[in-house]
N, C-alpha and C. Protein backbone atom coordinates (compact mmCIF):
# COMPACT_ATOMS: atom_id res chain seq x y z
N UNK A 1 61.97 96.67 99.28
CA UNK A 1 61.01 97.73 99.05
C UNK A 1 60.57 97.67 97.59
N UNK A 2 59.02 97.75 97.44
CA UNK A 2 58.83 97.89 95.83
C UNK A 2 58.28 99.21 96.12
N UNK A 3 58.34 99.57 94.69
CA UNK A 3 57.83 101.27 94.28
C UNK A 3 57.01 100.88 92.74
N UNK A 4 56.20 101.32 93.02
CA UNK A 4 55.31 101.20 91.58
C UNK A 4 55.34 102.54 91.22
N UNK A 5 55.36 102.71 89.45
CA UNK A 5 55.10 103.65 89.29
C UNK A 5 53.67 103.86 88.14
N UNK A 6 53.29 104.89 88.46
CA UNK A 6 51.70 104.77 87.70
C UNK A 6 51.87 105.73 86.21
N UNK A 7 50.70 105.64 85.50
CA UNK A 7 51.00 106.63 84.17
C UNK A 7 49.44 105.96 83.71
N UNK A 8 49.13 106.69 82.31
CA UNK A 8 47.87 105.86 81.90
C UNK A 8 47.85 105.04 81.05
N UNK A 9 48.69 105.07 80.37
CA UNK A 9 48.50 103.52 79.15
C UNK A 9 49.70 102.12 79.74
N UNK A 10 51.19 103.06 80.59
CA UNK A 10 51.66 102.04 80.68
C UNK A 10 52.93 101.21 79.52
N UNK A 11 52.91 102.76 79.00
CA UNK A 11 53.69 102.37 77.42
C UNK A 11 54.64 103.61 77.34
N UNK A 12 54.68 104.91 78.13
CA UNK A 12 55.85 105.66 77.87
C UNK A 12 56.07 106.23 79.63
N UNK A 13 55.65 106.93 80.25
CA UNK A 13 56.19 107.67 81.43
C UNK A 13 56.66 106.61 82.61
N UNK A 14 55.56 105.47 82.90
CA UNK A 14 55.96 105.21 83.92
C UNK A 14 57.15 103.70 83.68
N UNK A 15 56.91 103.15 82.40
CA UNK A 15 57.94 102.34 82.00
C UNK A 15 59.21 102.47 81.78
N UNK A 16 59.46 104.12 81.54
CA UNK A 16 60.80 104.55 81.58
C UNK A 16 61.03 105.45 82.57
N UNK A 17 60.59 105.44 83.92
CA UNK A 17 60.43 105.89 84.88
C UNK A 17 60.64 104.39 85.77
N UNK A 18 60.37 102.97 85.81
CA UNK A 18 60.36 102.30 86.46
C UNK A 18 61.80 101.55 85.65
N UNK A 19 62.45 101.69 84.37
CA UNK A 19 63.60 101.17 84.42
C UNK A 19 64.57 101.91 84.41
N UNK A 20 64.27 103.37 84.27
CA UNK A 20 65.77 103.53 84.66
C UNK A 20 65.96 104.03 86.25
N UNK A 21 64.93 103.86 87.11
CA UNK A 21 64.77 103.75 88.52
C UNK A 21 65.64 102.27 89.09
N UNK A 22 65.45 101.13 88.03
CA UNK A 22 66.03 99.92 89.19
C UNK A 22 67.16 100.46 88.35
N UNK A 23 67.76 101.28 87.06
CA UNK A 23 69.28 101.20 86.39
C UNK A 23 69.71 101.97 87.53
N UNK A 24 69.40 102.54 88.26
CA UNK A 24 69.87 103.61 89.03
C UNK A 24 70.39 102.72 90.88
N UNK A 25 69.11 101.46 90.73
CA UNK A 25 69.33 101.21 91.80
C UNK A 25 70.28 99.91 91.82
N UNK A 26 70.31 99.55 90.40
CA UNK A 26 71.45 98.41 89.92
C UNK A 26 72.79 98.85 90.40
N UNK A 27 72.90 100.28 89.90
CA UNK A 27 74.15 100.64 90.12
C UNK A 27 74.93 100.85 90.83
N UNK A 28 73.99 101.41 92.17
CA UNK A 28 74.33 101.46 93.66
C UNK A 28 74.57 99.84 94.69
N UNK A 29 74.35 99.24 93.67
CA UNK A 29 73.61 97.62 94.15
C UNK A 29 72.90 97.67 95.48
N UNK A 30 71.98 98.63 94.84
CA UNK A 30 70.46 98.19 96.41
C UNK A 30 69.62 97.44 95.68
N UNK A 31 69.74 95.83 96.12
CA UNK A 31 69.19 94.87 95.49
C UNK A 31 67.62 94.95 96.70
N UNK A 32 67.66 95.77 96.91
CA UNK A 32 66.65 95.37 98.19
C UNK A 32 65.33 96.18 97.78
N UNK A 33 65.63 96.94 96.72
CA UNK A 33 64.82 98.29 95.61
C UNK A 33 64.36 97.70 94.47
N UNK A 34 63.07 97.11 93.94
CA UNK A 34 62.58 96.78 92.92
C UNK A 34 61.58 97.77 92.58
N UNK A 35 61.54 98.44 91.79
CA UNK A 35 60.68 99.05 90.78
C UNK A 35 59.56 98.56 89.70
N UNK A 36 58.57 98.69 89.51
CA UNK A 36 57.15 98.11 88.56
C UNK A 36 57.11 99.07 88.34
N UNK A 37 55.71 99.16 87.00
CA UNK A 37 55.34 99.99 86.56
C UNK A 37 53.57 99.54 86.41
N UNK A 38 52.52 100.60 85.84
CA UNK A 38 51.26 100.00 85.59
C UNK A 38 50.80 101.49 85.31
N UNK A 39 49.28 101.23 84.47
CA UNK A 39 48.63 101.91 84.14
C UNK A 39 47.23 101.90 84.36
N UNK A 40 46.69 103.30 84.89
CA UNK A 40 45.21 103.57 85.09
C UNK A 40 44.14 102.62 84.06
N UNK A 41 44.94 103.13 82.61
CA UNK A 41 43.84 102.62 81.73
C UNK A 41 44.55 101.77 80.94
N UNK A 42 45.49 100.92 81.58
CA UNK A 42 46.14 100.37 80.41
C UNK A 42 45.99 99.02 80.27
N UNK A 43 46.20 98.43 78.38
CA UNK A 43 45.96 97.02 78.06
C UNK A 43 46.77 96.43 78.89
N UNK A 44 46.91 94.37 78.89
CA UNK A 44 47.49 93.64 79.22
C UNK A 44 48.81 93.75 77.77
N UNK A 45 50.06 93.42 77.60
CA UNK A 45 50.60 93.09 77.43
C UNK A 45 51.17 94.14 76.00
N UNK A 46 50.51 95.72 75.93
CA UNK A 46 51.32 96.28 74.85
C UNK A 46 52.90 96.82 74.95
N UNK A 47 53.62 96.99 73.78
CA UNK A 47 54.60 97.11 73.83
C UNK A 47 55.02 98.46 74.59
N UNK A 48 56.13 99.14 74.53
CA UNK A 48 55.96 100.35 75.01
C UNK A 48 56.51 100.99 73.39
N UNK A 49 55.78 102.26 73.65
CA UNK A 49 55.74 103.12 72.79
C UNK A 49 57.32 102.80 71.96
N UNK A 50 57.14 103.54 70.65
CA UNK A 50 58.60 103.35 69.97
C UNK A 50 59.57 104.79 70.26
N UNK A 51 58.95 105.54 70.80
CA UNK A 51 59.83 106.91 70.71
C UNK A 51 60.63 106.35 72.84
N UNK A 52 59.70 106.03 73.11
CA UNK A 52 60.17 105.94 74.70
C UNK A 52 61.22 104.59 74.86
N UNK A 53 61.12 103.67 73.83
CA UNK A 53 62.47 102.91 73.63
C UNK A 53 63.70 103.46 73.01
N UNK A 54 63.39 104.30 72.10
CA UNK A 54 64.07 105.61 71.38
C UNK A 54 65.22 106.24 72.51
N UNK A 55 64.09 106.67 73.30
CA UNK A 55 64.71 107.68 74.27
C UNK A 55 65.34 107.11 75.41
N UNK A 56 65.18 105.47 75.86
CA UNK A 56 65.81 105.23 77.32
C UNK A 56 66.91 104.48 76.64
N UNK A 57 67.00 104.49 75.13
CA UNK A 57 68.55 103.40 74.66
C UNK A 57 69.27 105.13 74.69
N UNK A 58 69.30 105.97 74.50
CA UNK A 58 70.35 106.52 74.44
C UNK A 58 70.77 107.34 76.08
N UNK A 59 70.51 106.48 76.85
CA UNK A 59 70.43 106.20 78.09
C UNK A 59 71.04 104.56 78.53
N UNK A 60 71.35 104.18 77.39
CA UNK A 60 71.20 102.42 77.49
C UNK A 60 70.28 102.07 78.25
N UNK A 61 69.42 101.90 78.40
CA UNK A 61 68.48 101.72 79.02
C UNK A 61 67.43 100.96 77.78
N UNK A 62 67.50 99.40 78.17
CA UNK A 62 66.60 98.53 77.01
C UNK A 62 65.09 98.30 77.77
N UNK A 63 64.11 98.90 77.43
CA UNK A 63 62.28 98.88 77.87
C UNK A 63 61.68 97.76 76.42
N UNK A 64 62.41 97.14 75.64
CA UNK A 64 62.09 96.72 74.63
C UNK A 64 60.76 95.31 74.89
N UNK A 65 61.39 94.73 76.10
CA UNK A 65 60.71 93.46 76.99
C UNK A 65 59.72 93.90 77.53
N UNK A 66 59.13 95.47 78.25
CA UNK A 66 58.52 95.51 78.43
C UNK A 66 56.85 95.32 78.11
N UNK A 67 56.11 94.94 78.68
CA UNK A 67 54.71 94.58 78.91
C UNK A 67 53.83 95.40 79.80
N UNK A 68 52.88 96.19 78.99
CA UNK A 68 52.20 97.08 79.79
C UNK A 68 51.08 96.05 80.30
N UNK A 69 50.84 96.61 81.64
CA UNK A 69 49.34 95.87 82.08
C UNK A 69 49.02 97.43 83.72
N UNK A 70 47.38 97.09 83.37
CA UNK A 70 46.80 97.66 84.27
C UNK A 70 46.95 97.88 85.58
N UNK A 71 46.40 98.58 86.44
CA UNK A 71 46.84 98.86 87.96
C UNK A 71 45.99 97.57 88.49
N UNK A 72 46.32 97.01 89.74
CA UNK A 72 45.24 95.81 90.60
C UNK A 72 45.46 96.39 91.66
N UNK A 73 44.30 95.98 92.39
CA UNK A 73 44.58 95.71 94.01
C UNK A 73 45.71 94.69 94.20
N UNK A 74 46.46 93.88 93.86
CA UNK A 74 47.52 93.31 94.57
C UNK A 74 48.76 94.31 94.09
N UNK A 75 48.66 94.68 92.77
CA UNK A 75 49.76 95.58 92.89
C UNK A 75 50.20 96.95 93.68
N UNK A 76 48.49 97.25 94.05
CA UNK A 76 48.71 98.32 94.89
C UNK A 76 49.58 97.79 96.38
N UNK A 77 48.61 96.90 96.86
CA UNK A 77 49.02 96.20 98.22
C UNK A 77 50.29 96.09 98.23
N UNK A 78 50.76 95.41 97.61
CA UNK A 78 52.52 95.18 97.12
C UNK A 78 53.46 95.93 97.29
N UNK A 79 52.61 97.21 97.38
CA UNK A 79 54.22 97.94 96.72
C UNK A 79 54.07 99.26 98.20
N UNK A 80 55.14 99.31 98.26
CA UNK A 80 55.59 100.37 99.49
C UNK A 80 55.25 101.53 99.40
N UNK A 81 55.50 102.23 97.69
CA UNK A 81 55.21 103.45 97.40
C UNK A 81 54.77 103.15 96.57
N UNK A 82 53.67 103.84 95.94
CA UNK A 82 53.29 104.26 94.33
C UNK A 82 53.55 105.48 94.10
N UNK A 83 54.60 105.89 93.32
CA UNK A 83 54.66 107.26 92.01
C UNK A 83 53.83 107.72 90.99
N UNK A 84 52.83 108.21 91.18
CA UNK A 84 52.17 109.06 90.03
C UNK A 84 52.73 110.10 88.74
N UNK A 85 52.50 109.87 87.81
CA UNK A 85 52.66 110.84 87.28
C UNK A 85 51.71 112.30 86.96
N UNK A 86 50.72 112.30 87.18
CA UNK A 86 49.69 113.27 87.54
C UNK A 86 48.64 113.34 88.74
N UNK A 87 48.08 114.51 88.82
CA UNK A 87 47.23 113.92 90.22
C UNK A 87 46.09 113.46 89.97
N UNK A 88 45.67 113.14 88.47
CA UNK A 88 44.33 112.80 88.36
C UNK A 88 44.54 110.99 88.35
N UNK A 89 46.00 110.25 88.19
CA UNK A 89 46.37 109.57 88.62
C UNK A 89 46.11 108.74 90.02
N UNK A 90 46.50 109.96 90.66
CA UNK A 90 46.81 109.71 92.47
C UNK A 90 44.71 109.32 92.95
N UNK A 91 44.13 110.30 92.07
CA UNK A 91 42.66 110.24 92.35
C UNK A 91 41.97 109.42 92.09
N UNK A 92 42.83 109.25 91.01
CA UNK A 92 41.76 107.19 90.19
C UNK A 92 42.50 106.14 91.03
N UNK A 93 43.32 106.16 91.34
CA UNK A 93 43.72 105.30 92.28
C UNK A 93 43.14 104.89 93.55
N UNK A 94 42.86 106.50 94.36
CA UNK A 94 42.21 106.32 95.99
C UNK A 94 40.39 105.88 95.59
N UNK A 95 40.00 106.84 93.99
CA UNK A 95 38.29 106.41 93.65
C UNK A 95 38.22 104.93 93.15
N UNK A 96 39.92 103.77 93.20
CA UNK A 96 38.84 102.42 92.98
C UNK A 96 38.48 102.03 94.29
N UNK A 97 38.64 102.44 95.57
CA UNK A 97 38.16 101.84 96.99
C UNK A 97 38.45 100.66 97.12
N UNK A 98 40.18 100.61 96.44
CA UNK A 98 41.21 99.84 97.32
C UNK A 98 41.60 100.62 98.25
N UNK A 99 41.74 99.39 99.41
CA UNK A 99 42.18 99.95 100.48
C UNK A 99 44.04 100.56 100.72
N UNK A 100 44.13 101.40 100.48
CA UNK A 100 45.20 102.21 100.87
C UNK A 100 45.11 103.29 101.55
N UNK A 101 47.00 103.78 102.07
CA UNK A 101 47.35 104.79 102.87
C UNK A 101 47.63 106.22 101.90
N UNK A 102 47.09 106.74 101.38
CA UNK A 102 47.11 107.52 100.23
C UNK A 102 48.29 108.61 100.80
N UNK A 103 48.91 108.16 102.35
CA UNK A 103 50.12 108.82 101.92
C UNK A 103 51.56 108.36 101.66
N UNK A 104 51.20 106.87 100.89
CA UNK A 104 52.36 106.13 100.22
C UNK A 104 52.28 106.45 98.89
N UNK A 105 51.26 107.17 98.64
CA UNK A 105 51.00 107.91 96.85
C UNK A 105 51.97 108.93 96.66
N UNK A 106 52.44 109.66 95.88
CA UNK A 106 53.42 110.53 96.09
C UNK A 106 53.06 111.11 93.84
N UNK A 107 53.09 112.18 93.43
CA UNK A 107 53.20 112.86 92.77
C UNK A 107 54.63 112.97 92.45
N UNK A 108 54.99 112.21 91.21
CA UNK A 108 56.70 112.24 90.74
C UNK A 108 57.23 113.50 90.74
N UNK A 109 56.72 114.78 90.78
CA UNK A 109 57.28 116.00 90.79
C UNK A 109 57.10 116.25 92.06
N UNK A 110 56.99 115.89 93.06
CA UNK A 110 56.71 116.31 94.50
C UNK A 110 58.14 115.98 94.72
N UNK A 111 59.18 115.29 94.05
CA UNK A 111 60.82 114.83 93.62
C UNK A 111 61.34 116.24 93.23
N UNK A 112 60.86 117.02 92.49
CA UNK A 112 61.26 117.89 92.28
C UNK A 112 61.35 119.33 92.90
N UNK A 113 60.45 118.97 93.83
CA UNK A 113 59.84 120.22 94.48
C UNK A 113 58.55 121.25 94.41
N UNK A 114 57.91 120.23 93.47
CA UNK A 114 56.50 120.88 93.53
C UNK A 114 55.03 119.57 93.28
N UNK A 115 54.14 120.39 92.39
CA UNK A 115 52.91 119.62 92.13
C UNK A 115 52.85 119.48 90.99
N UNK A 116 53.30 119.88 89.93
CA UNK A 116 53.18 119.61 88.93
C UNK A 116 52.77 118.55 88.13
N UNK A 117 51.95 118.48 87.19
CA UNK A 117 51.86 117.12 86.68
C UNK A 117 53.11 116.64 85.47
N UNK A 118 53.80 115.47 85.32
CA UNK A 118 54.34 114.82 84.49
C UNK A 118 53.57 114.67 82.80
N UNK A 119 53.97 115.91 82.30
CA UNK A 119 53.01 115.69 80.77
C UNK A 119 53.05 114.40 80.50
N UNK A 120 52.13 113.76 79.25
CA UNK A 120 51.94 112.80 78.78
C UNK A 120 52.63 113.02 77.31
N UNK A 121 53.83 112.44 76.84
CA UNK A 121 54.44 112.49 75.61
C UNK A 121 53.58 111.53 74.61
N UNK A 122 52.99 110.67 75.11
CA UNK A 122 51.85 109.98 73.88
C UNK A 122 51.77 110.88 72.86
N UNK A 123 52.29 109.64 71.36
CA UNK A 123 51.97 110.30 70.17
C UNK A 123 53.16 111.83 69.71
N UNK A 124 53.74 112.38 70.78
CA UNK A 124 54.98 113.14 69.97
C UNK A 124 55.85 112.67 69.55
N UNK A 125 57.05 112.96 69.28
CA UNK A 125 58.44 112.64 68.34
C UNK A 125 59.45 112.85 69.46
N UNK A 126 60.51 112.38 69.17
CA UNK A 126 62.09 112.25 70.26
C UNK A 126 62.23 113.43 70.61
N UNK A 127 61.61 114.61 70.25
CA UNK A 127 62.18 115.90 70.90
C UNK A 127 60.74 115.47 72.32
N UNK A 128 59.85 115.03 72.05
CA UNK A 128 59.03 115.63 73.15
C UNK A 128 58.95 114.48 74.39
N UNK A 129 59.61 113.49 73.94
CA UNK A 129 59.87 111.98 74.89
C UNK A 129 60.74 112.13 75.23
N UNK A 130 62.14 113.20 75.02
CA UNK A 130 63.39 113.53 75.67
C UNK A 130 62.97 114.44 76.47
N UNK A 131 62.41 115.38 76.47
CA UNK A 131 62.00 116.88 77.18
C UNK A 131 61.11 116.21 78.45
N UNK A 132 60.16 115.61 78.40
CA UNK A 132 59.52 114.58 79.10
C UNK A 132 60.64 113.91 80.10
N UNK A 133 61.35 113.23 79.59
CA UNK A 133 62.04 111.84 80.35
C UNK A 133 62.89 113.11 81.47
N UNK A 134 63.40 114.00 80.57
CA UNK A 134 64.61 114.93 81.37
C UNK A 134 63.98 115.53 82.25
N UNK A 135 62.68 115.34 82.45
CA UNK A 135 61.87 116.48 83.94
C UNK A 135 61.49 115.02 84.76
N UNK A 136 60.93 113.97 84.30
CA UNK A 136 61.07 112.43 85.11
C UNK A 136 62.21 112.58 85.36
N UNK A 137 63.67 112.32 84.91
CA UNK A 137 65.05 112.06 85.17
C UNK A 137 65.45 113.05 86.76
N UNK A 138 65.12 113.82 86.57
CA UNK A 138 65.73 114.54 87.70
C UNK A 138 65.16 114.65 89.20
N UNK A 139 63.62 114.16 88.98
CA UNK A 139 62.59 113.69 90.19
C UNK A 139 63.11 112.67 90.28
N UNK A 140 63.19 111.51 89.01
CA UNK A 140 63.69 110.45 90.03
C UNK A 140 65.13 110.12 90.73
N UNK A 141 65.92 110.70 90.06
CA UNK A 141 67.51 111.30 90.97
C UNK A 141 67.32 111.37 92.54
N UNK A 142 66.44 112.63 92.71
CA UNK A 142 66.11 113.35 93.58
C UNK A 142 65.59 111.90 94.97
N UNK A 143 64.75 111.36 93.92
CA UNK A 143 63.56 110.47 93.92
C UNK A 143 65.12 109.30 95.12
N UNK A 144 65.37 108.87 94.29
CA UNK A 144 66.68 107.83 94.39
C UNK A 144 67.33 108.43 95.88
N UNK A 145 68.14 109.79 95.78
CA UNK A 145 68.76 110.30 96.80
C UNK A 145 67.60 110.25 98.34
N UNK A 146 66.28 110.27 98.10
CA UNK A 146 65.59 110.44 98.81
C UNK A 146 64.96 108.85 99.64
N UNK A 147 64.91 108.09 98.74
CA UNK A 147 64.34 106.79 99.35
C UNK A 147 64.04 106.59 100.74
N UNK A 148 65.36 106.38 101.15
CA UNK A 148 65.15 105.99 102.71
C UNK A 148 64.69 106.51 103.76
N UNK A 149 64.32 107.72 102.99
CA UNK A 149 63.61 108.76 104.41
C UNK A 149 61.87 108.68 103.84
N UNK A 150 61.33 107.90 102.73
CA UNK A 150 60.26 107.21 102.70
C UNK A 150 59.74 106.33 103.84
């Protein structure tokens, strides 16, 4: 199963949302669970942010390798689920008229129990990329406990 997860640059929510998703699925050893990441508007190959490497090492969690690149039609096709982090996300996704089942889209707080959107920590400091990750962290828990009934 792959799970993509979406965000817009591709450099803080969904990159530390897509590794500590396979750390989670490393651990259980469900090798059968691969996790990506990609962005609405994002470059080929930037680093990820410095506060969101900040925040997934004291997690051990190393995003340092990471490489942001844009959403495609093959990555959509690919992947079993896509995770949004907002719904204006979920909307740029179904408005490029790739063909998808827009109910393999899923809203990362729909993990939590609602609609909420996943703020964008772009540009704050370790208090606001921790506060961030810790409302991702617990959707994707949730997220994790939930898989197989995807």
């Amino acid at each position: 199963m792959k799970i993509l997860f979406v965000c817009t640059g591709n450099i803080c929510r969904s990159p530390m949302a897509a590794a500590y998703f396979n750390y989670l699925c490393k651990s259980a050893n469900k090798k059968n669970i691969i996790a990506d990441s990609a962005g609405i508007y994002a470059y080929n190959d930037n680093s990820p942010s410095v506060e969101a490497v900040k925040t997934m090492a004291k997690y051990k969690i190393d995003i340092t390798k990471h490489n942001s690149k844009p959403i495609t039609e093959k990555l959509i096709s690919s992947s079993n689920i896509i995770i949004v982090m907002t719904n204006i996300h979920k909307k740029s996704i179904i408005a490029t008229g790739i063909p998808i089942n827009d109910k393999k889209i899923y809203l990362l707080n729909h993990f939590n129990g609602g609609d909420k959107d996943i703020f964008d920590p772009y540009g704050g400091n370790s208090k606001t990329y921790e506060v961030c990750f810790c409302e991702m962290k617990k959707a994707l828990d949730n997220l994790f406990l939930d898989i197989d009934k995807l």
